[in-house]
Protein backbone atom coordinates (compact mmCIF):
# COMPACT_ATOMS: atom_id res chain seq x y z
CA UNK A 1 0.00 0.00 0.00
CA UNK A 2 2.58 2.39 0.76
CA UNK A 3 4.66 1.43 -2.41
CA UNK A 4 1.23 2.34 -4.73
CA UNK A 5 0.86 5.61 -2.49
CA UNK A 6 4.26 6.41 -3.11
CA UNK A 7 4.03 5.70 -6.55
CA UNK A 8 0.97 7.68 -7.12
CA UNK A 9 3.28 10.86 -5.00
CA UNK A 10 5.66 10.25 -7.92
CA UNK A 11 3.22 10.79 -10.81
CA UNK A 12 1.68 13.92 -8.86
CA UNK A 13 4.90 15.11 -8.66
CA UNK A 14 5.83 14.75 -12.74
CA UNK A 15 2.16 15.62 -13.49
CA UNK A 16 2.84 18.92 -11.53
CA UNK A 17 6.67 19.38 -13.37
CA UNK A 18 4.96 18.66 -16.59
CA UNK A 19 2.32 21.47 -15.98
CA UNK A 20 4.18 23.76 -15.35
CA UNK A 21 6.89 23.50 -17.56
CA UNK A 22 3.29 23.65 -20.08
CA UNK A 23 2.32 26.72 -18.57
CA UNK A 24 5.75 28.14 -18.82
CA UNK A 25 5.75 27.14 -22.48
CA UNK A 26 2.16 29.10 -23.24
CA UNK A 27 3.69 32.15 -21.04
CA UNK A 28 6.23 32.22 -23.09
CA UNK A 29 4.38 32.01 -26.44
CA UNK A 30 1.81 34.50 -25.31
CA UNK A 31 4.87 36.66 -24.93
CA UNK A 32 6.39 36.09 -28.01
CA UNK A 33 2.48 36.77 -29.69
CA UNK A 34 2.65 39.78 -28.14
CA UNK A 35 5.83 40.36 -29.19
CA UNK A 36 5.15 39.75 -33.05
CA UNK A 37 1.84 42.10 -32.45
CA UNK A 38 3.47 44.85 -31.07
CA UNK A 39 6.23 44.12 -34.50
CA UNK A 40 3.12 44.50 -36.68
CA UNK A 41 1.95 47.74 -35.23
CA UNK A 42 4.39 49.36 -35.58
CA UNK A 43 5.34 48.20 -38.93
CA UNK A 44 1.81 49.22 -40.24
CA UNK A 45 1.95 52.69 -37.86
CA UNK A 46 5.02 53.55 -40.39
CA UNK A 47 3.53 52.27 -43.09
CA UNK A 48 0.22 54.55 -42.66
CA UNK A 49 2.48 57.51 -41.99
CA UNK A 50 4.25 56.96 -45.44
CA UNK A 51 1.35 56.08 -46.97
CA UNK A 52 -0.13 59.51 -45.71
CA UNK A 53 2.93 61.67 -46.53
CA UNK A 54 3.07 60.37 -49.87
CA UNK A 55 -0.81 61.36 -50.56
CA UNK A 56 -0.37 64.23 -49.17
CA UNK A 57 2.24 65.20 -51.65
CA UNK A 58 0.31 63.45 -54.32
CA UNK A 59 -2.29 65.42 -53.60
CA UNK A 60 -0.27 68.52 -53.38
CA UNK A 61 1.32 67.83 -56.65
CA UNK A 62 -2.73 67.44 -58.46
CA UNK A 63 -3.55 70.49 -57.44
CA UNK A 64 -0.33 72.04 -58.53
CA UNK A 65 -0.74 70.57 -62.08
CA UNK A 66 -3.80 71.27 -62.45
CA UNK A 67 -3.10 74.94 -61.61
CA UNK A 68 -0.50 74.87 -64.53
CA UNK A 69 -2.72 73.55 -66.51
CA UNK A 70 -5.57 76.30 -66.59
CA UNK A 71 -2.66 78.49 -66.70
CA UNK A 72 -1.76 76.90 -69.99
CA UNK A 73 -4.82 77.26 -70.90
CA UNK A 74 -4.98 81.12 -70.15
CA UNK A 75 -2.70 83.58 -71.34
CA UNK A 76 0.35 83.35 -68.85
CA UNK A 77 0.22 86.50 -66.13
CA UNK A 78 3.76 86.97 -64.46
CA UNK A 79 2.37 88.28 -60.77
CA UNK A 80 0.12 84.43 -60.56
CA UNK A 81 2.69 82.39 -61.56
CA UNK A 82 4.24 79.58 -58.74
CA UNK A 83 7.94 79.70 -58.65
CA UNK A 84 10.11 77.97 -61.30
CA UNK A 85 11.42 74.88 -60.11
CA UNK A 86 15.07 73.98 -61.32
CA UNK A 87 15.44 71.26 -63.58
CA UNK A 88 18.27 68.35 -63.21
CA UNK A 89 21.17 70.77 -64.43
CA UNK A 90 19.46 73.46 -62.35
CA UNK A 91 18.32 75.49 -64.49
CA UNK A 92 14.83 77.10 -63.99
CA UNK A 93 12.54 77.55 -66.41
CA UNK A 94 10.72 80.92 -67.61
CA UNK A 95 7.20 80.36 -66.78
CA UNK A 96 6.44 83.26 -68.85
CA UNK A 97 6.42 81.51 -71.76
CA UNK A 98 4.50 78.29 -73.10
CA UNK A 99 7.83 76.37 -73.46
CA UNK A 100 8.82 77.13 -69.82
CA UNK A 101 5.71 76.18 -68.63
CA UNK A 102 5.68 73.24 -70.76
CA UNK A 103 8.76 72.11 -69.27
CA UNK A 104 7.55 72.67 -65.72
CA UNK A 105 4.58 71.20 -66.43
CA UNK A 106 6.50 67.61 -67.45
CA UNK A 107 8.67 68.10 -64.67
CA UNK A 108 6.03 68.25 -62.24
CA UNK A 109 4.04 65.37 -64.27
CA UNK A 110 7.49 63.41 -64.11
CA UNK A 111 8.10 63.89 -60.00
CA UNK A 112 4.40 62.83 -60.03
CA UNK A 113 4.32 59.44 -61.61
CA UNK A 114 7.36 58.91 -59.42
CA UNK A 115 5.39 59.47 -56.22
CA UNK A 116 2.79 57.31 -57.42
CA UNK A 117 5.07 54.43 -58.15
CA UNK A 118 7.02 54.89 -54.73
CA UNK A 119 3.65 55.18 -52.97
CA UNK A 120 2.43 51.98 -54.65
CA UNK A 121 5.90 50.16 -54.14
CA UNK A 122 5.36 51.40 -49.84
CA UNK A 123 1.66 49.42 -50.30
CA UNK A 124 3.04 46.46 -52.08
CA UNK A 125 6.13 46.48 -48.90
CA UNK A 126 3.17 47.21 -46.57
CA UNK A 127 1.23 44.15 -47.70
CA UNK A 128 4.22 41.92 -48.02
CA UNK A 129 5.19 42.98 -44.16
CA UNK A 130 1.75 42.26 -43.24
CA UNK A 131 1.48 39.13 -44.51
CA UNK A 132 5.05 37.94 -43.32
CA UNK A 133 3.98 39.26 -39.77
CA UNK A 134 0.62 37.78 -39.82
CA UNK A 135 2.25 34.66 -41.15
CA UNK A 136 4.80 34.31 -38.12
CA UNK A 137 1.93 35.11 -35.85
CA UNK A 138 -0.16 32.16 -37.09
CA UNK A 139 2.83 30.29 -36.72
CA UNK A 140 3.40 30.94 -33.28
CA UNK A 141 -0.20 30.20 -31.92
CA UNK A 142 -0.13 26.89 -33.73
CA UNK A 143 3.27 25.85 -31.72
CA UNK A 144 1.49 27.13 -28.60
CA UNK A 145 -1.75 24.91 -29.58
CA UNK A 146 0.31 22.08 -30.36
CA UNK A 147 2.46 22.64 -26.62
CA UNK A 148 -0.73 23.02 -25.45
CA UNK A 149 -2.48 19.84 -26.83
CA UNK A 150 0.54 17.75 -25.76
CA UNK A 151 0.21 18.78 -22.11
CA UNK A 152 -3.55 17.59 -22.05
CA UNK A 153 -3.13 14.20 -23.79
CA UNK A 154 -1.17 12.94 -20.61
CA UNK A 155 -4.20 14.21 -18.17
CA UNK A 156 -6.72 12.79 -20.46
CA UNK A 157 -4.89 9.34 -20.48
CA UNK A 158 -4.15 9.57 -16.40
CA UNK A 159 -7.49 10.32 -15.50
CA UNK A 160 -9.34 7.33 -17.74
């Protein structure tokens, strides 16, 4: 009797290791969840600030074209004209004159399509992150689902 009694101690005793090494294991996977989510949110925090800059300057850039272009349309007038901006050998063009304007005009059009493609090349990097992080995270709660279905197999089988 005291043999079975002790051996019963025994199997308390690794039943009680054995939990909580499991709930060591889930701590730290809830940690490293946590971990991962706090990763994504910031990642995405960035990526909405970029995302926002760049409209903004999108946006900025619209209206600044389309200024130029009912300018074109109108006979130029020097005192409503927006400063030159300097082209790649810095030199500015005379935005008195349809040429100059013309040049601007595809300059600004230019710097344009290149925010657009750097905007859509942040939300292609944005996705990609998200999915990578979302991804890991998945991964992670499966291993702690897994630790976690190992632990309860042993119960199941000790109290049958």
């Amino acid at each position: 009797m005291t043999q079975e009694v002790s051996r019963w101690l025994a199997e308390v005793r690794t039943l009680q290791h054995q939990l909580a090494s499991a709930q060591q294991e889930r701590d730290q996977a809830y940690a490293s969840a946590a971990n991962w989510r706090k990763l994504y949110d910031a990642e995405a925090k960035q990526r909405r600030t970029d995302v926002e800059q760049l409209q903004l300057t999108v946006t900025t850039l619209r209206t600044e074209v389309s200024t130029l272009q009912n300018q074109l349309s109108q006979e130029p007038q020097s005192a409503s004209m927006p400063a030159p901006v300097a082209d790649a050998e810095g030199n500015e063009p005379d935005l008195n004159t349809v040429d100059g304007l013309r040049a601007h005009l595809a300059d600004t059009l230019r710097q344009c399509d290149r925010l657009k493609q750097q905007l859509d090349e942040e939300r292609e990097n944005h996705a990609d992150t998200r999915q990578s992080l979302t991804t890991a995270l998945g991964e992670a709660i499966d291993s702690f689902k897994r630790e976690e279905g190992l632990v309860h197999q042993p119960q199941q089988g000790s109290a049958e």
